[in-house]
N, C-alpha and C. Protein backbone atom coordinates (compact mmCIF):
# COMPACT_ATOMS: atom_id res chain seq x y z
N UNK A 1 -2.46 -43.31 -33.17
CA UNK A 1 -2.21 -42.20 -32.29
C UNK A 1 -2.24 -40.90 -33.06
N UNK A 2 -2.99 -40.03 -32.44
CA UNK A 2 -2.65 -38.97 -32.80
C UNK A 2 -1.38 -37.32 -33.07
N UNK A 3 -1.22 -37.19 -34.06
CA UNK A 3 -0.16 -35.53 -33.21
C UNK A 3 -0.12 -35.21 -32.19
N UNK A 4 0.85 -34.91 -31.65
CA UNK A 4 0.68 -33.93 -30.72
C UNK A 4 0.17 -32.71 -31.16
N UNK A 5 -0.83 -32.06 -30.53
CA UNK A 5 -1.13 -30.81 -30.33
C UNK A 5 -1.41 -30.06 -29.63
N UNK A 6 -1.07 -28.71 -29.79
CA UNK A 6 -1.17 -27.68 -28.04
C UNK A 6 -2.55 -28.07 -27.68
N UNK A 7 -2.54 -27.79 -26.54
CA UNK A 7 -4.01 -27.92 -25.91
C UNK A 7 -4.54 -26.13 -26.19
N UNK A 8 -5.67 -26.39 -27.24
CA UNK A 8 -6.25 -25.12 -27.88
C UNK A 8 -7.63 -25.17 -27.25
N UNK A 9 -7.97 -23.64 -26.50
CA UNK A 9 -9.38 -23.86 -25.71
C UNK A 9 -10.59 -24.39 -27.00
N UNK A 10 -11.55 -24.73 -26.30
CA UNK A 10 -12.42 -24.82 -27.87
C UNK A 10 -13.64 -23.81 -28.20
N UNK A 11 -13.38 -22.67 -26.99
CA UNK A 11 -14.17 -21.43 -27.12
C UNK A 11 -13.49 -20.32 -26.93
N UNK A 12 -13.53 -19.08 -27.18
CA UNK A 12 -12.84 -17.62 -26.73
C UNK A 12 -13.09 -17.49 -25.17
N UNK A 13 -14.19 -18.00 -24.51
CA UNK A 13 -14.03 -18.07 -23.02
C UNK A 13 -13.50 -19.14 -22.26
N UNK A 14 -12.76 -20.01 -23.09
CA UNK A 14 -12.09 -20.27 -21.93
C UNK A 14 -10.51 -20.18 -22.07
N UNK A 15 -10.47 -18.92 -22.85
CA UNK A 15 -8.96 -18.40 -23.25
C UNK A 15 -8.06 -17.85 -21.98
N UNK A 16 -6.92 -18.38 -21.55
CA UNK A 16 -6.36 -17.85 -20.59
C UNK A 16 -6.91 -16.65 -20.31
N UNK A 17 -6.85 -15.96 -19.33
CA UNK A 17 -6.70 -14.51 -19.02
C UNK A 17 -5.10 -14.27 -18.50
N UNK A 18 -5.13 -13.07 -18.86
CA UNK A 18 -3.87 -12.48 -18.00
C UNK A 18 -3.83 -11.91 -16.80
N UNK A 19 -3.18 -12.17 -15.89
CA UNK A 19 -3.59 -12.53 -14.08
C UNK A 19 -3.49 -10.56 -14.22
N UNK A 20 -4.73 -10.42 -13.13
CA UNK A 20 -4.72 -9.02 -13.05
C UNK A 20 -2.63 -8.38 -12.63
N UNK A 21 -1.71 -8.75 -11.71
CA UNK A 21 -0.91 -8.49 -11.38
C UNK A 21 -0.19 -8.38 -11.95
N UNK A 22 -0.35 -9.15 -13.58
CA UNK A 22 0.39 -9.12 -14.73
C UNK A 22 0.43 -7.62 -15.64
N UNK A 23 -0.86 -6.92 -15.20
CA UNK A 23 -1.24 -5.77 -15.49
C UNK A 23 -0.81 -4.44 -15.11
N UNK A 24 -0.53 -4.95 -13.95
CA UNK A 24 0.10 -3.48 -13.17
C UNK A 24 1.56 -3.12 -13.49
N UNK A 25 1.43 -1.79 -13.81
CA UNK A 25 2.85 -1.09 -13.94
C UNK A 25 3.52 -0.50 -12.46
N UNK A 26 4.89 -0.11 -12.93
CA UNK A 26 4.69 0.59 -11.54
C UNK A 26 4.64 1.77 -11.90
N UNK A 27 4.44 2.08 -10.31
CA UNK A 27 3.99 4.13 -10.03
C UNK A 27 5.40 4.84 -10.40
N UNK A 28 5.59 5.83 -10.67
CA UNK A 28 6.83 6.49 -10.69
C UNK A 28 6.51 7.73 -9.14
N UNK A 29 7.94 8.26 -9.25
CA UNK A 29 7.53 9.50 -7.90
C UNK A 29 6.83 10.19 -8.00
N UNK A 30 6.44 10.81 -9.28
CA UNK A 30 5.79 11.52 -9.48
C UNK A 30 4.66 11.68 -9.34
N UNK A 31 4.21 10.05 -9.09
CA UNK A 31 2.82 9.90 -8.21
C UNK A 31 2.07 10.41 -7.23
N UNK A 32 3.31 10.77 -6.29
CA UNK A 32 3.36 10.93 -4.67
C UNK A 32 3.81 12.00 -4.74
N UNK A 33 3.59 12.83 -3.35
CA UNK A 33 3.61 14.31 -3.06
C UNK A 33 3.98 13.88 -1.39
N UNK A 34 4.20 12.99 -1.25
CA UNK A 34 4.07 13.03 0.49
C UNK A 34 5.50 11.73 0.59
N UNK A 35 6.15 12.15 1.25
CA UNK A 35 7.09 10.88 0.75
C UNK A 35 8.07 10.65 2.40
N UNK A 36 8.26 9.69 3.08
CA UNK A 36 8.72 9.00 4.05
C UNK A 36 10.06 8.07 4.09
N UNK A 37 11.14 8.35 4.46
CA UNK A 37 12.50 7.29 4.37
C UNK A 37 12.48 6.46 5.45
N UNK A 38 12.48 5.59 5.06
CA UNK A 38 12.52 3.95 5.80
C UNK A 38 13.96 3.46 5.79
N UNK A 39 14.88 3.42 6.79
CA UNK A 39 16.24 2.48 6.63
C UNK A 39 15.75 1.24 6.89
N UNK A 40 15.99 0.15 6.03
CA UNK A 40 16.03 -1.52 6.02
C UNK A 40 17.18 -1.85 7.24
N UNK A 41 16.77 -2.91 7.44
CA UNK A 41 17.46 -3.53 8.86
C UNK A 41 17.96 -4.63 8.73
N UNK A 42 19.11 -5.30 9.61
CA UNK A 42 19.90 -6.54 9.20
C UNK A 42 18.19 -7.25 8.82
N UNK A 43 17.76 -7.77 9.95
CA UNK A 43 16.83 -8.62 10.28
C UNK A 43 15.71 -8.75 9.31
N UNK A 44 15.46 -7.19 8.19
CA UNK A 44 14.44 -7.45 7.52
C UNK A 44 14.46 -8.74 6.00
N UNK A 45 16.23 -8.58 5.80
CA UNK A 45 16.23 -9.63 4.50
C UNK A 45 15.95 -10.81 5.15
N UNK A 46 15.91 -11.91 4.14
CA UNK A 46 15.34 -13.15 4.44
C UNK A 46 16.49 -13.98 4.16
N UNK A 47 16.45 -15.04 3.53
CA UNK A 47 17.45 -15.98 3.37
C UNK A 47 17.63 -16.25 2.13
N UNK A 48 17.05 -15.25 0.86
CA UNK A 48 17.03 -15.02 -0.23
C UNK A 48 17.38 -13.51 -0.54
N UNK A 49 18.38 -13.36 0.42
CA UNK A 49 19.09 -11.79 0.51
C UNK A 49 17.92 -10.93 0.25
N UNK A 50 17.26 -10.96 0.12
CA UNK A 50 16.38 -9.19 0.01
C UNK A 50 15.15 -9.51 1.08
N UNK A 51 14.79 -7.97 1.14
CA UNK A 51 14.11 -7.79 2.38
C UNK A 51 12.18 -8.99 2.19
N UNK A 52 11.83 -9.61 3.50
CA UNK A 52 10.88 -10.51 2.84
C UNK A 52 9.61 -9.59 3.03
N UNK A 53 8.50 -10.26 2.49
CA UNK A 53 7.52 -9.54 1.70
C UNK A 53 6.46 -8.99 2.95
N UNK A 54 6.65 -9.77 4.48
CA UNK A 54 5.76 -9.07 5.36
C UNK A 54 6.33 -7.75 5.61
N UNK A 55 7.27 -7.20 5.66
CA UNK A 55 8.08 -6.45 5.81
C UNK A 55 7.63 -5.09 4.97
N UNK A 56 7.49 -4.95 4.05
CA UNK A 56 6.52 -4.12 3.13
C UNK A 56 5.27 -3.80 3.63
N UNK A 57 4.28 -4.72 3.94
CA UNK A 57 3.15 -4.31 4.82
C UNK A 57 3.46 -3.60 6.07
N UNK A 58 4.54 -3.52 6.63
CA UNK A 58 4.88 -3.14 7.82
C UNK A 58 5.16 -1.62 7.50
N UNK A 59 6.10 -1.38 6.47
CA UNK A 59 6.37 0.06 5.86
C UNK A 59 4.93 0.98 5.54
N UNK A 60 4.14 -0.10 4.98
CA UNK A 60 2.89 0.80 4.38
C UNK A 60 2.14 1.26 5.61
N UNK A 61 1.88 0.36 6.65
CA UNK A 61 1.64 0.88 7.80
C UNK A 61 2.28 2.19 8.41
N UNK A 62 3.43 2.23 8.28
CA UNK A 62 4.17 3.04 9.16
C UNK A 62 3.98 4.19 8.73
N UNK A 63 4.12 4.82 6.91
CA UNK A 63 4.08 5.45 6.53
C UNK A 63 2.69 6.36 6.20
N UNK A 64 1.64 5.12 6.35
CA UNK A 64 0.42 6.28 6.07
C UNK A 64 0.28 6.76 7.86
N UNK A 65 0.54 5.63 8.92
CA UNK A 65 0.13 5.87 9.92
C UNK A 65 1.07 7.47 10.88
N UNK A 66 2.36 7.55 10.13
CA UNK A 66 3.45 8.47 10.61
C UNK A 66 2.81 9.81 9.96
N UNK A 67 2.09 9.67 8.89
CA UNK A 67 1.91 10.82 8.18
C UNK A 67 0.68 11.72 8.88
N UNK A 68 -0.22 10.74 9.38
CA UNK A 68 -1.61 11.16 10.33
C UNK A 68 -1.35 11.60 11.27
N UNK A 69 0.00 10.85 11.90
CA UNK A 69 -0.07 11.83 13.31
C UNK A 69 0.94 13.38 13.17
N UNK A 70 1.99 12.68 12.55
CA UNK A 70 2.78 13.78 12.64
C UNK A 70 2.23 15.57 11.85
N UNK A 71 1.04 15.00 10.95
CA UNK A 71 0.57 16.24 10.73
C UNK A 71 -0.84 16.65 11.67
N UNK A 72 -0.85 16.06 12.52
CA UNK A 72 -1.73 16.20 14.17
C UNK A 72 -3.37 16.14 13.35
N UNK A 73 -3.82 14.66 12.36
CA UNK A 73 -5.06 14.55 12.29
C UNK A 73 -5.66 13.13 12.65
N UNK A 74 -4.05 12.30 13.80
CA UNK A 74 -4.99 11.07 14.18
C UNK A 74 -4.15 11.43 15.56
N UNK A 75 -4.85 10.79 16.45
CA UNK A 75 -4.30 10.72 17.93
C UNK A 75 -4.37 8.98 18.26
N UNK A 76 -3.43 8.46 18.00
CA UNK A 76 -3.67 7.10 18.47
C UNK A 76 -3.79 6.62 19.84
N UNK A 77 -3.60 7.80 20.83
CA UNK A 77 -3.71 7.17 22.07
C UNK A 77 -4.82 7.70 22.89
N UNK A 78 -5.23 9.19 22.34
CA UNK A 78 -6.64 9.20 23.26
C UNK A 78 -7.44 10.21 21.94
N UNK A 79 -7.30 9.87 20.96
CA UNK A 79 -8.58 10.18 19.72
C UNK A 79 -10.04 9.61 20.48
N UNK A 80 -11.00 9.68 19.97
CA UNK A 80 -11.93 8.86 19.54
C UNK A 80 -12.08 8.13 18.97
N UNK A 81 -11.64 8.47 17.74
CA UNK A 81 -11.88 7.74 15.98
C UNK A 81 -10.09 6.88 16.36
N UNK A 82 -10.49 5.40 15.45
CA UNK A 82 -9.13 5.18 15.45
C UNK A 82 -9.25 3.96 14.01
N UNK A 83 -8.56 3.84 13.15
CA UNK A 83 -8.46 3.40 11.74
C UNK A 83 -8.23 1.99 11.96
N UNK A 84 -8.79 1.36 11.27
CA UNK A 84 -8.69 -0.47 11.48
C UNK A 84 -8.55 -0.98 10.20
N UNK A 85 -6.93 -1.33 9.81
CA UNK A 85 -7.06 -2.12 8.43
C UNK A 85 -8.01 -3.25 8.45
N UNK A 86 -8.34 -3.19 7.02
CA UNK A 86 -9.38 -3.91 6.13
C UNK A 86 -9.31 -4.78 4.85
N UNK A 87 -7.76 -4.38 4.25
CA UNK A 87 -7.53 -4.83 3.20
C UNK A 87 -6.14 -4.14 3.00
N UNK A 88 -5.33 -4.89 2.59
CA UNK A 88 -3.95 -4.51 1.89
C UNK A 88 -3.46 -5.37 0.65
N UNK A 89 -2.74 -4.87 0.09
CA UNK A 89 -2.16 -5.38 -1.08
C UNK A 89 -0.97 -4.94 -1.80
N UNK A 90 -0.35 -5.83 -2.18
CA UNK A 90 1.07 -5.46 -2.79
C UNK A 90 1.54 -5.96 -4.21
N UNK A 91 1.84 -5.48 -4.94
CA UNK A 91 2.87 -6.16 -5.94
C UNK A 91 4.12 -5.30 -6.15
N UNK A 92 5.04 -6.85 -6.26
CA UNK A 92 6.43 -6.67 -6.41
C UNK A 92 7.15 -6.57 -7.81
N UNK A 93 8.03 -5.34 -7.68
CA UNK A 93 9.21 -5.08 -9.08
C UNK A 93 10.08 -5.33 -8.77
N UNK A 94 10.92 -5.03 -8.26
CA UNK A 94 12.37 -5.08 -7.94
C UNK A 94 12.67 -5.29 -6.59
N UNK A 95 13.94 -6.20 -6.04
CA UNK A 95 14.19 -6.24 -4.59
C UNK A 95 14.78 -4.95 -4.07
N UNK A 96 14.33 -4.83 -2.60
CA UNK A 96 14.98 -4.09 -2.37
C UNK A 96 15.71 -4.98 -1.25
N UNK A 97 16.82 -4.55 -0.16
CA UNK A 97 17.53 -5.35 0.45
C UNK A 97 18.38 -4.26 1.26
N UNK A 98 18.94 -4.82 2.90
CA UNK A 98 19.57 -3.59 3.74
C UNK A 98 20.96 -4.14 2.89
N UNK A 99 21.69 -3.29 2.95
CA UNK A 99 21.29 -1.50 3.80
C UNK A 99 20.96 -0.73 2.63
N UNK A 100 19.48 -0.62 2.85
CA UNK A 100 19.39 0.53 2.03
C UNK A 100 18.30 1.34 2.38
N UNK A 101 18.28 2.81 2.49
CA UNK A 101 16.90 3.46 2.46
C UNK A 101 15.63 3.34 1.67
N UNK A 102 14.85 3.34 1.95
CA UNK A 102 13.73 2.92 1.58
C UNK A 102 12.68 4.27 1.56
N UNK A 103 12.26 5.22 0.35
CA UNK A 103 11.59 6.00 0.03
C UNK A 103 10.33 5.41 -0.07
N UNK A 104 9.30 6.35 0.73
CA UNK A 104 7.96 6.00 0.73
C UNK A 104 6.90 6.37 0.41
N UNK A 105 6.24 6.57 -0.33
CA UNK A 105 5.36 7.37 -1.21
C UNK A 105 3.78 7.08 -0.80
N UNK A 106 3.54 8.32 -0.62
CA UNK A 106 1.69 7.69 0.06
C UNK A 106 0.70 8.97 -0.57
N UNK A 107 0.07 8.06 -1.21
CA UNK A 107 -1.24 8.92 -1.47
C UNK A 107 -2.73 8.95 -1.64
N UNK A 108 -4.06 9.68 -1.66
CA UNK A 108 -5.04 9.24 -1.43
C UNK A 108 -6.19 8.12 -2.21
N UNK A 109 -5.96 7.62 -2.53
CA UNK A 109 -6.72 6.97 -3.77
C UNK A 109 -8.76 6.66 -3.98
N UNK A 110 -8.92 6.64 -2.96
CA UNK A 110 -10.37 7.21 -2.60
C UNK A 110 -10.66 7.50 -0.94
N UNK A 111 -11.41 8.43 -0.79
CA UNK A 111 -11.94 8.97 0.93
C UNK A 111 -13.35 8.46 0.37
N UNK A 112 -13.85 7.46 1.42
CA UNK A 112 -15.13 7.65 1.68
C UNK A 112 -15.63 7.99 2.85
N UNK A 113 -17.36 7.74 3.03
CA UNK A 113 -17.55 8.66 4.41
C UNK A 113 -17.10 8.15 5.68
N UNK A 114 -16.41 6.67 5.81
CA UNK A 114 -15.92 6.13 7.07
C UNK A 114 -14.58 5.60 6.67
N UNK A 115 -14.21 5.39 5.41
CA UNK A 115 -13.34 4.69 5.20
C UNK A 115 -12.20 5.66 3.98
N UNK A 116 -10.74 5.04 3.67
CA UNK A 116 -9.83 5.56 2.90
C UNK A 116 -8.82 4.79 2.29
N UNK A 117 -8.77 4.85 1.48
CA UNK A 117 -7.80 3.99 0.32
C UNK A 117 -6.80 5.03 0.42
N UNK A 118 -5.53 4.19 1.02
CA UNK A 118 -4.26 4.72 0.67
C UNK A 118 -3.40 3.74 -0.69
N UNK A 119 -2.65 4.55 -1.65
CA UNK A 119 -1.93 4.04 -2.47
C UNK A 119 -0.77 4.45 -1.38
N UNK A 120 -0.02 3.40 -1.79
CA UNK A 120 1.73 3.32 -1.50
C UNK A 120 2.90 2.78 -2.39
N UNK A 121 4.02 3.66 -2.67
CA UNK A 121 5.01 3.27 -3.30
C UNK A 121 6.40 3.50 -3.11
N UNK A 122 6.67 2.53 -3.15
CA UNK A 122 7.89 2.26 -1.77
C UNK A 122 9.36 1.90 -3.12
N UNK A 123 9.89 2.68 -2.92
CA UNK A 123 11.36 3.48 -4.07
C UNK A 123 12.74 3.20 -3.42
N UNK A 124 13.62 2.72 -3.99
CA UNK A 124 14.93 2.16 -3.80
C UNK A 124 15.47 3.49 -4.38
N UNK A 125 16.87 4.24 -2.89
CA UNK A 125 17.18 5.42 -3.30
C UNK A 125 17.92 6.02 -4.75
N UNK A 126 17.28 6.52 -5.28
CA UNK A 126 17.32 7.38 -6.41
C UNK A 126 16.90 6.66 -7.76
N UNK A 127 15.70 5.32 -7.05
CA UNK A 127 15.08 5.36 -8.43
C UNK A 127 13.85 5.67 -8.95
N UNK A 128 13.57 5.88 -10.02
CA UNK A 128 11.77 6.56 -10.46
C UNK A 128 10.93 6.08 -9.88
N UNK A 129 11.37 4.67 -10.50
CA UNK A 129 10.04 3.39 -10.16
C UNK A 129 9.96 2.46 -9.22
N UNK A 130 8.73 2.89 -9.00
CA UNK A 130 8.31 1.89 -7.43
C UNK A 130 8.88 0.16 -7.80
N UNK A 131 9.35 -0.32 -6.64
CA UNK A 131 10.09 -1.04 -6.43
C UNK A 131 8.85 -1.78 -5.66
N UNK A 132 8.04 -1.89 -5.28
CA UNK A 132 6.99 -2.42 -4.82
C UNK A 132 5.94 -1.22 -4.67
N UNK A 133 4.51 -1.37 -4.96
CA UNK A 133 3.48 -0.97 -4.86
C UNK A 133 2.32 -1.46 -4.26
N UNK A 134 1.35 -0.75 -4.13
CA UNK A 134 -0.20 -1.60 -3.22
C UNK A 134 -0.66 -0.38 -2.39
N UNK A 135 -2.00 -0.95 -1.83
CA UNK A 135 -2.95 -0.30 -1.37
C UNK A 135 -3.30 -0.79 -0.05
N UNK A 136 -4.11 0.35 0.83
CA UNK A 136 -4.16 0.05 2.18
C UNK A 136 -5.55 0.47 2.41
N UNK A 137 -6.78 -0.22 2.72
CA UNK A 137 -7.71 0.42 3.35
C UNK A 137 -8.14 0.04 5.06
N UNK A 138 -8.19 1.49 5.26
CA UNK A 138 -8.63 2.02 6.89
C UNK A 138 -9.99 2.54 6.49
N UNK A 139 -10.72 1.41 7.66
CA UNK A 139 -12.10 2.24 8.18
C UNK A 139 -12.40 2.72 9.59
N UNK A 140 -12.72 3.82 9.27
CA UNK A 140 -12.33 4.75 10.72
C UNK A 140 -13.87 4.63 11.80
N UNK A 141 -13.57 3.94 12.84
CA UNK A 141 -14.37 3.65 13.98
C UNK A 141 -14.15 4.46 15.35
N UNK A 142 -15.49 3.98 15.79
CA UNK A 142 -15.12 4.65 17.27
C UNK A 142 -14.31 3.95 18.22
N UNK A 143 -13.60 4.75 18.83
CA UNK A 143 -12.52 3.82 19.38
C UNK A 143 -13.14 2.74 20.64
N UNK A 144 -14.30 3.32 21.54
CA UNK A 144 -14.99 2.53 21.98
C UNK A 144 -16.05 1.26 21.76
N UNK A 145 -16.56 2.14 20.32
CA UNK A 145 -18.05 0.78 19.63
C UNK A 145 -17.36 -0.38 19.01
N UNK A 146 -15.88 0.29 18.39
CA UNK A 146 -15.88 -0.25 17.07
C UNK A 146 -16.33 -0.37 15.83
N UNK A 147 -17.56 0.53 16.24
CA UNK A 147 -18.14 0.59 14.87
C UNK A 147 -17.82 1.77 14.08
N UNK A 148 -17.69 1.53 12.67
CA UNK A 148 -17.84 3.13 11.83
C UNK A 148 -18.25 4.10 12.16
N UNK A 149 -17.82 5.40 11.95
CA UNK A 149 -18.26 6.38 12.45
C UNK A 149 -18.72 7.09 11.39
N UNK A 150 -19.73 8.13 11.61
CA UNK A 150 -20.79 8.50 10.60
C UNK A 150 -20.47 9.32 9.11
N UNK A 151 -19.08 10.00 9.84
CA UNK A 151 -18.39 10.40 9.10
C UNK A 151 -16.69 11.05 10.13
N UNK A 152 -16.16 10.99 8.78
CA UNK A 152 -14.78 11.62 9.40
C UNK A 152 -14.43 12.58 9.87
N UNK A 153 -13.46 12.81 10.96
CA UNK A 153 -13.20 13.92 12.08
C UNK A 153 -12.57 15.26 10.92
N UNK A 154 -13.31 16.58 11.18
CA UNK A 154 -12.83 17.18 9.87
C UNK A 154 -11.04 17.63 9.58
N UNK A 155 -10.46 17.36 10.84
CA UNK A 155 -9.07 17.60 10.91
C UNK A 155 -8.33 16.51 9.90
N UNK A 156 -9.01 14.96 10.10
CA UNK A 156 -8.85 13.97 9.42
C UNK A 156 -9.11 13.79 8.00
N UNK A 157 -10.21 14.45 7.88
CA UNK A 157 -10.83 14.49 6.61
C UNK A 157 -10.23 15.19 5.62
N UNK A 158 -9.68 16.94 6.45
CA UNK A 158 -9.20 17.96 5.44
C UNK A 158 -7.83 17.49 5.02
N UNK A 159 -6.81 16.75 5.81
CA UNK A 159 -5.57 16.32 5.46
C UNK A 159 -6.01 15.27 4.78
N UNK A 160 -6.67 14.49 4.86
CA UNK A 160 -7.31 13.83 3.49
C UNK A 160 -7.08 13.66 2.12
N UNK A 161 -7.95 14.49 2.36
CA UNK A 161 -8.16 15.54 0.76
C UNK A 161 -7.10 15.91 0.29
N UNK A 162 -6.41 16.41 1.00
CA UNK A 162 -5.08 17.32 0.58
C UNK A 162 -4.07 16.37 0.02
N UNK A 163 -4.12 14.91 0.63
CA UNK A 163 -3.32 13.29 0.01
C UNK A 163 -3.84 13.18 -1.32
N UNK A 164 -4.55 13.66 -1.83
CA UNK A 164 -5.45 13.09 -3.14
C UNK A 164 -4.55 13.49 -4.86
């Protein structure tokens, strides 16, 4: 019989990698310029006391979607154009858990000509670092075709920019 020995790849490619998520830091506030308070709710923790992880997608929603209207550049009920997630994503730092406010941080991370990458970073009150982070992309269609629209409404577009 032989030693035991670690199991050693027998090339440099087939050397572990380190999982992209392993990579990410978090955002600090200073990231964000646009920022939203969320109070957590009995109902949002789970049965592992802190709030569960659909629950976060729900915030990122709220917060890029609260920010469009309330600065009057989406009309969700009789616009034309209306934004259709496409992709979201999250990674987790720290729990957060009710009762607690929930700081929300949103900003632009790319505009293209139909579509927009929102970053989000979602802050446990009075700390630097995002407590969960991730990204949201909306591609903006006609509210009738469904399809993309050729480009963005410029009310939409200029508050945009101004997220960046």
């Amino acid at each position: 019989m032989e030693p035991d020995q670690p199991n050693q790849p027998s090339s440099p490619s087939q050397a572990p990698r380190p999982s992209k998520a392993a990579a990410v830091k978090p955002l600090t506030r200073n990231n964000f310029r646009i920022f939203r308070d969320i109070a957590t709710r009995w109902s949002d923790n789970d049965v592992y006391g802190h709030v569960n992880n659909v629950v976060y997608y729900s915030w990122f929603d709220t917060v890029v979607n609260a920010t469009l209207i309330e600065r009057g550049a989406l009309d969700i009920a009789l616009g034309d154009v209306i934004g259709l997630v496409v992709e979201t994503q999250c990674n987790y730092f720290a729990p957060l858990t009710f009762p607690q406010t929930v700081a929300a941080g949103v900003r632009v991370a790319h505009l293209g000509r139909s579509s927009v990458r929102y970053e989000i970073g979602l802050f446990a009150h009075g700390a630097d670092q995002a407590a969960a982070q991730g990204h949201f992309v909306h591609v903006y269609v006609d509210r009738s075709s469904r399809r993309p629209v050729s480009e963005l409404p410029v009310k939409l577009r200029n508050l945009l920019e101004s997220m960046k």
